[in-house]
N, C-alpha and C. Protein backbone atom coordinates (compact mmCIF):
# COMPACT_ATOMS: atom_id res chain seq x y z
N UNK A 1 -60.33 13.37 9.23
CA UNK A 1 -59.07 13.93 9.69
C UNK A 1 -58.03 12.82 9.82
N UNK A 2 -58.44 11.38 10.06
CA UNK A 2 -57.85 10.63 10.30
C UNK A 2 -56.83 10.11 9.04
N UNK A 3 -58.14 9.83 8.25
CA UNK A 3 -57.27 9.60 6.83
C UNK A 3 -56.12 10.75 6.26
N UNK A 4 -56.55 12.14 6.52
CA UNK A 4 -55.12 12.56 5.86
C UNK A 4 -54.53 12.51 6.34
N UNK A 5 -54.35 12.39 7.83
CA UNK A 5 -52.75 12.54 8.49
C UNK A 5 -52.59 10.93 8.32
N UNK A 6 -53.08 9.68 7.92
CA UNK A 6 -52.31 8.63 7.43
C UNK A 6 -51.85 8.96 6.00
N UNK A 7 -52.48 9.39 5.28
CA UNK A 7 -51.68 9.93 3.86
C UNK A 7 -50.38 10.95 4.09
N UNK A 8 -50.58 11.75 4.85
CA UNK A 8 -49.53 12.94 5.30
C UNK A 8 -48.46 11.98 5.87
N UNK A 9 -48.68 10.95 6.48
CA UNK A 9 -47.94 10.27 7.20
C UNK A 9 -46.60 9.18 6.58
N UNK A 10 -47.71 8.96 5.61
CA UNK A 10 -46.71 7.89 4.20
C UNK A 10 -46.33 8.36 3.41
N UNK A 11 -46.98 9.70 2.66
CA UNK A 11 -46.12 11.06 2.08
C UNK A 11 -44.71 11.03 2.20
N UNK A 12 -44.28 11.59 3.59
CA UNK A 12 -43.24 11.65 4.18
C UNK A 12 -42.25 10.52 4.83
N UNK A 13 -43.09 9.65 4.42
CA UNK A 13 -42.33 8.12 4.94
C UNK A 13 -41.68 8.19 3.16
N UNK A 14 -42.10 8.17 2.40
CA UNK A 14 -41.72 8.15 0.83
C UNK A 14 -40.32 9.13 0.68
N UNK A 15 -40.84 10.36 1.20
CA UNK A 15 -39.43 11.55 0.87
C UNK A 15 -38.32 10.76 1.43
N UNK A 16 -38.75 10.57 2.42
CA UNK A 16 -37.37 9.90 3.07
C UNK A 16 -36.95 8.83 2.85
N UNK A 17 -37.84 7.64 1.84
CA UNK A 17 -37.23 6.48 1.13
C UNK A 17 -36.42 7.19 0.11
N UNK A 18 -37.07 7.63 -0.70
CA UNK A 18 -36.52 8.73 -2.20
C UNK A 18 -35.31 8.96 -1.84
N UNK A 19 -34.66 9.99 -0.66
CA UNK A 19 -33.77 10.56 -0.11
C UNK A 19 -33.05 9.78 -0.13
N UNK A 20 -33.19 8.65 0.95
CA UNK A 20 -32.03 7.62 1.45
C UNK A 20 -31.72 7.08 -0.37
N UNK A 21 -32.49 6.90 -1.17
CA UNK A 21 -32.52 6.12 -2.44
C UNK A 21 -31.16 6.65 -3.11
N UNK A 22 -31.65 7.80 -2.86
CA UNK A 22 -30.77 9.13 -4.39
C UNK A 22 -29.20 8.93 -3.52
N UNK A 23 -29.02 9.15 -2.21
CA UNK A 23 -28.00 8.71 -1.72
C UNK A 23 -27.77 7.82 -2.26
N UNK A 24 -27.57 6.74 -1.75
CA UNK A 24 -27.25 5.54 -2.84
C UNK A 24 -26.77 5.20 -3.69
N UNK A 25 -27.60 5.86 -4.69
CA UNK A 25 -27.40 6.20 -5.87
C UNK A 25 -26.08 6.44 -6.68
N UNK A 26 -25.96 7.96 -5.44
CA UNK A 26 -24.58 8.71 -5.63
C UNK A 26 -23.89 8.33 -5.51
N UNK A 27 -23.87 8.01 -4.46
CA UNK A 27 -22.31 6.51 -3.88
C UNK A 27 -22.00 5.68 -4.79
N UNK A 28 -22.77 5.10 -5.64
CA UNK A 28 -22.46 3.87 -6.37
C UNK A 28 -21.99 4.52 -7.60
N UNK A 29 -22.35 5.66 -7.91
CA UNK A 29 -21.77 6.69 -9.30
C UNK A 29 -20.77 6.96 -9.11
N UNK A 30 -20.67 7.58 -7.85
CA UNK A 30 -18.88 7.65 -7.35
C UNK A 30 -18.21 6.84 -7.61
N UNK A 31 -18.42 5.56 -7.19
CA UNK A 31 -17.34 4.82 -6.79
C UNK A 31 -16.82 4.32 -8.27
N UNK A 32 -18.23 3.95 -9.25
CA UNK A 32 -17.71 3.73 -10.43
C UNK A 32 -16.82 4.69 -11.21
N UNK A 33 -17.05 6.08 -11.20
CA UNK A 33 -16.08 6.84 -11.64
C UNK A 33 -14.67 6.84 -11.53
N UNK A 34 -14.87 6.34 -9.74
CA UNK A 34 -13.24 6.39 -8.97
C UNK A 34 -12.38 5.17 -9.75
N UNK A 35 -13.42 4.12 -9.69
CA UNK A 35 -12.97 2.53 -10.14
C UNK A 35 -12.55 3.11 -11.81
N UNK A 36 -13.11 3.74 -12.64
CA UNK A 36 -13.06 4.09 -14.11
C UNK A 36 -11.68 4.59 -14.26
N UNK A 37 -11.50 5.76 -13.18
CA UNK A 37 -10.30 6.72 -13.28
C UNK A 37 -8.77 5.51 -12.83
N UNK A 38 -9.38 4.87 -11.73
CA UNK A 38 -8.06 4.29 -11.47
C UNK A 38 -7.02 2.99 -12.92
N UNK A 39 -8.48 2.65 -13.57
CA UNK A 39 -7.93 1.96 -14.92
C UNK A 39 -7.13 2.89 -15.45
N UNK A 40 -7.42 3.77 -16.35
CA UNK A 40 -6.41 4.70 -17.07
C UNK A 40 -5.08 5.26 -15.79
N UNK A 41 -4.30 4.63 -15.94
CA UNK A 41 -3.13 5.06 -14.94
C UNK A 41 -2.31 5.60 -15.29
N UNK A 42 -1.73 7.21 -14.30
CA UNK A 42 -0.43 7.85 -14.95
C UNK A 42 0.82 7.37 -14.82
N UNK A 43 1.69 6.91 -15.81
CA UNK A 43 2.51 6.39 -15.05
C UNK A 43 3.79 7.03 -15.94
N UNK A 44 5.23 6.81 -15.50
CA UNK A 44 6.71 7.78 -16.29
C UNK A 44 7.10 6.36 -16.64
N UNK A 45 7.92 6.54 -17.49
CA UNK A 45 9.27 5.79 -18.28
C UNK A 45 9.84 6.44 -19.30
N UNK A 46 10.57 5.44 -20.00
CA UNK A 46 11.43 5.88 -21.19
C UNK A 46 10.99 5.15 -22.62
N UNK A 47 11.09 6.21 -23.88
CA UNK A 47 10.54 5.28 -24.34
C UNK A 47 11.95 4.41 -25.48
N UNK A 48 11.90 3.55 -25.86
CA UNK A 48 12.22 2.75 -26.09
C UNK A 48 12.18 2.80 -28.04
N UNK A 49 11.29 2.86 -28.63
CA UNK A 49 11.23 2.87 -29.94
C UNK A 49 10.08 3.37 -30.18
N UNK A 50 9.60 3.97 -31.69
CA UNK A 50 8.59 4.99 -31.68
C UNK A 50 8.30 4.68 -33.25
N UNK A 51 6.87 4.04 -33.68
CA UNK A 51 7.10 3.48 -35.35
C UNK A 51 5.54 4.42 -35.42
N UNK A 52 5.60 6.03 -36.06
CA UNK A 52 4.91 6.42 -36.16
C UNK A 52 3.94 6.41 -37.35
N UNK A 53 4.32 5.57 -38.22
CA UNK A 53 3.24 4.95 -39.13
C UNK A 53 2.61 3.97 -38.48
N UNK A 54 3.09 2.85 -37.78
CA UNK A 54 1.81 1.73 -37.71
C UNK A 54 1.07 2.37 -36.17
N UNK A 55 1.71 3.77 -35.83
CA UNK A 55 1.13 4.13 -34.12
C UNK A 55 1.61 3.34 -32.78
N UNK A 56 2.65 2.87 -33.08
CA UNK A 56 2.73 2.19 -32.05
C UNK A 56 4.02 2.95 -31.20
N UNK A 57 4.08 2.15 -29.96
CA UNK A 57 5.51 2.89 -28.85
C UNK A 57 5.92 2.14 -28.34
N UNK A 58 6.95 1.87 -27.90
CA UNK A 58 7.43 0.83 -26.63
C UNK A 58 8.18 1.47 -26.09
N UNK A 59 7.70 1.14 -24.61
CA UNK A 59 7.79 2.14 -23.18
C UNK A 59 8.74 1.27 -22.58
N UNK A 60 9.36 1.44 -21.74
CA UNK A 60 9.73 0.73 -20.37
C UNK A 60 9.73 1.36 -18.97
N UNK A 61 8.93 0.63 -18.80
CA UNK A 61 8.35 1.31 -16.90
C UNK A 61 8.64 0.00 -16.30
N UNK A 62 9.88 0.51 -15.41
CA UNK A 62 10.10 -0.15 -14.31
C UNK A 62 11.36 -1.33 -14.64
N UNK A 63 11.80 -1.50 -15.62
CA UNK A 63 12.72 -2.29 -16.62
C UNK A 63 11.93 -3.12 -16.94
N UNK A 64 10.63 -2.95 -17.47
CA UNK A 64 9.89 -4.35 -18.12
C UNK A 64 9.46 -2.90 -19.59
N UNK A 65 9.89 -3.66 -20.80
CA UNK A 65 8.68 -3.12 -21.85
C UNK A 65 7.45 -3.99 -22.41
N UNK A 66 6.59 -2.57 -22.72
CA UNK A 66 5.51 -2.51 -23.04
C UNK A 66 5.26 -2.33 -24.16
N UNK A 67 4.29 -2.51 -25.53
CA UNK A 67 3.93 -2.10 -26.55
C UNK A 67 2.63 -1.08 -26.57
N UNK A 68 2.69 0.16 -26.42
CA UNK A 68 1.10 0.72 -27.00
C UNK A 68 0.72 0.88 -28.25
N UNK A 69 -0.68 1.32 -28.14
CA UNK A 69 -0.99 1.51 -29.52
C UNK A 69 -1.34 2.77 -29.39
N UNK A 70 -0.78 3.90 -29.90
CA UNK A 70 -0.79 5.42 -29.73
C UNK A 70 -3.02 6.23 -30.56
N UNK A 71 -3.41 6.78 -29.09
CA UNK A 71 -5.01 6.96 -30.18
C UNK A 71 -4.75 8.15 -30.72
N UNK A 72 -5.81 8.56 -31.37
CA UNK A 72 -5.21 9.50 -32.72
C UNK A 72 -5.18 11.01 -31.89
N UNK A 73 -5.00 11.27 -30.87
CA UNK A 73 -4.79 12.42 -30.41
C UNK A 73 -3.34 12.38 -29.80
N UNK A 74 -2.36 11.44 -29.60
CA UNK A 74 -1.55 11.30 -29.39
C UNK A 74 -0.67 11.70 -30.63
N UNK A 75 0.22 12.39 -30.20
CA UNK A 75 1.34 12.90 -31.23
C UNK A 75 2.37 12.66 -31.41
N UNK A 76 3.08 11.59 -31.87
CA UNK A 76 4.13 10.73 -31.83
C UNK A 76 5.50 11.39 -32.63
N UNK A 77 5.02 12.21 -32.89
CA UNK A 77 6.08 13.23 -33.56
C UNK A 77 6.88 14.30 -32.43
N UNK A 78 6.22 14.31 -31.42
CA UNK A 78 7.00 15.07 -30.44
C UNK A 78 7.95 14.21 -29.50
N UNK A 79 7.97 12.98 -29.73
CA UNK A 79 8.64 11.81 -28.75
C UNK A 79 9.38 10.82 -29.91
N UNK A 80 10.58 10.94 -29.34
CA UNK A 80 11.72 10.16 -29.73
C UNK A 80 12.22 8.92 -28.77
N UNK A 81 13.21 7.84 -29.16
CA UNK A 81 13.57 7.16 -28.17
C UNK A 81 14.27 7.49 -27.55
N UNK A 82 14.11 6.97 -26.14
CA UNK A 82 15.14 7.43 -25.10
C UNK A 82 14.75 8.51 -24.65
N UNK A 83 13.60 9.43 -24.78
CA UNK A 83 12.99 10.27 -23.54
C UNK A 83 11.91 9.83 -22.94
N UNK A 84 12.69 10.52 -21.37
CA UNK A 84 11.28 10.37 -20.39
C UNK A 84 10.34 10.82 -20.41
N UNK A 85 9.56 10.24 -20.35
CA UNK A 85 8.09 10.79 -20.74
C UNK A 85 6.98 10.24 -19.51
N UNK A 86 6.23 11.01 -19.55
CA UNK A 86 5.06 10.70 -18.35
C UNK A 86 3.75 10.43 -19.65
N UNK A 87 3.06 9.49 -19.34
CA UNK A 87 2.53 8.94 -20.34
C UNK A 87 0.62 8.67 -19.67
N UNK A 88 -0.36 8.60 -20.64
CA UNK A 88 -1.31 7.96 -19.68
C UNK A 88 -2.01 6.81 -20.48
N UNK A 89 -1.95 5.63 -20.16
CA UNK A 89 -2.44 4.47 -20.78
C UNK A 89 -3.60 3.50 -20.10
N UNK A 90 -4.22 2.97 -21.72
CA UNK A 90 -5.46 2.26 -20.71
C UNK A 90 -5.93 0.90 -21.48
N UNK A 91 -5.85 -0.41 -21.14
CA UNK A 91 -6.03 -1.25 -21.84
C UNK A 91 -5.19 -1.28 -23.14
N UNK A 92 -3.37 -0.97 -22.61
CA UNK A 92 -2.69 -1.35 -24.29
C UNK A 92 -2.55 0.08 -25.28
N UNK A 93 -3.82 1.16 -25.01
CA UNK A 93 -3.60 2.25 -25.58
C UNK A 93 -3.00 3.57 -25.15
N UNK A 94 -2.06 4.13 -25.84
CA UNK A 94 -1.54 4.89 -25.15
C UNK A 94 -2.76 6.47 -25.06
N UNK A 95 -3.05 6.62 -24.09
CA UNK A 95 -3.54 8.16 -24.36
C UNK A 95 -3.41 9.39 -24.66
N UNK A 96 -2.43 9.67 -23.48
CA UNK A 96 -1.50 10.99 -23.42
C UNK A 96 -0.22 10.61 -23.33
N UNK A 97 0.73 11.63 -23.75
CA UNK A 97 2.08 11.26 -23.37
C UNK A 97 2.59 12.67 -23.72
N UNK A 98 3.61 13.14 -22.51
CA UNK A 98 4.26 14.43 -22.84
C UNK A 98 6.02 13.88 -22.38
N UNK A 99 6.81 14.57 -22.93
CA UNK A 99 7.99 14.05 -22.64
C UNK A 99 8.73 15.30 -21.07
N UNK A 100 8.69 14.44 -20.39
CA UNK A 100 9.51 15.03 -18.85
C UNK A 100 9.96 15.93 -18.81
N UNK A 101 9.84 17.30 -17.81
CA UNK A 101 10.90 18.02 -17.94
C UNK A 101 12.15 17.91 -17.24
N UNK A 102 13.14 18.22 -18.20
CA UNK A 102 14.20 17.88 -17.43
C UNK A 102 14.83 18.76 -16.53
N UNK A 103 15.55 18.03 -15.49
CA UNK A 103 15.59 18.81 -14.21
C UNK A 103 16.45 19.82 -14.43
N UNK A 104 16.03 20.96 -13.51
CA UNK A 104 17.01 22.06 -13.89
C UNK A 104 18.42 21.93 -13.28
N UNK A 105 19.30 22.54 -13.83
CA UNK A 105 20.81 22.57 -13.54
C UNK A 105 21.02 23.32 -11.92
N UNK A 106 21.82 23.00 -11.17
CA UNK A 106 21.59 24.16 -9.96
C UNK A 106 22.19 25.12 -10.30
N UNK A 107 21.55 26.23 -9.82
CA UNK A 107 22.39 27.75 -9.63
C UNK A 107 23.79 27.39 -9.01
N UNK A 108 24.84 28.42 -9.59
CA UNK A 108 25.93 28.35 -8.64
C UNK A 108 26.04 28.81 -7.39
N UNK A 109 26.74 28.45 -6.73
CA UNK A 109 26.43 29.57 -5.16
C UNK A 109 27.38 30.49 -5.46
N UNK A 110 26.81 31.18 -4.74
CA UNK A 110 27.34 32.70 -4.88
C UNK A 110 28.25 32.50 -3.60
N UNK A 111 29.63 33.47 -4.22
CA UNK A 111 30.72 33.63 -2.99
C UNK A 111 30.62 34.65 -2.52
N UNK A 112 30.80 34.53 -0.89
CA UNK A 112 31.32 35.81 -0.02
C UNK A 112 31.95 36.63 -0.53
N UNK A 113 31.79 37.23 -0.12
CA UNK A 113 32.53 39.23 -0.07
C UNK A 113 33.98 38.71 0.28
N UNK A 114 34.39 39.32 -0.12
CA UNK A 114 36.07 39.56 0.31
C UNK A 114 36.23 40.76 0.88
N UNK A 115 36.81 40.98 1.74
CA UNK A 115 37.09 42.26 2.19
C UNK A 115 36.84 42.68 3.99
N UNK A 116 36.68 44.15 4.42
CA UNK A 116 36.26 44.54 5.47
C UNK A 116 35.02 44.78 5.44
């Protein structure tokens, strides 16, 4: 009797190494994902020039330009110079890029009633 409840005993000493383990685990998968996602960054500017044969763009974010190299899902035919565009780049390549919408005009206000 003795011996199984020391086996029963380390059994369950194990689940609960395993457990705490796989935790762990997860955390460290997370964080690399989080760390992965924060490289590719969204960021807006304008773009600047657009040479859709060699794929390339030049952005300016922030008054500094940039050169990307557009990947082949990027469509450089919908972006001209001089629109804003919200863009997503990662190491030099451009990923995504859609051009801004532009802000809407305001409604006019509407005038009071005249009258009684």
């Amino acid at each position: 009797m003795y011996i199984a409840h020391k086996w029963l005993k380390y059994s369950f000493e194990g689940v609960i190494v395993m457990k705490k383990l796989s935790v762990v685990l997860v955390v460290v998968l997370s964080l690399c994902l989080v760390v992965s996602l924060a490289f590719a960054a969204d960021m807006k500017g304008t773009v600047k020039s657009v040479d859709a044969k060699a794929g390339s763009v030049v952005m300016t974010v922030d008054g500094k330009d940039t050169t990307y190299t557009a990947d082949k899902a990027v469509d450089l035919t919908k972006i001209k110079a001089g629109d804003k565009v919200e863009f997503t780049a990662d190491k030099g390549v451009l990923k995504s890029c859609k051009v801004a919408a532009a802000p809407a005009a305001a409604a006019p206000a509407k005038k009071a009633p005249v009258g009684c």
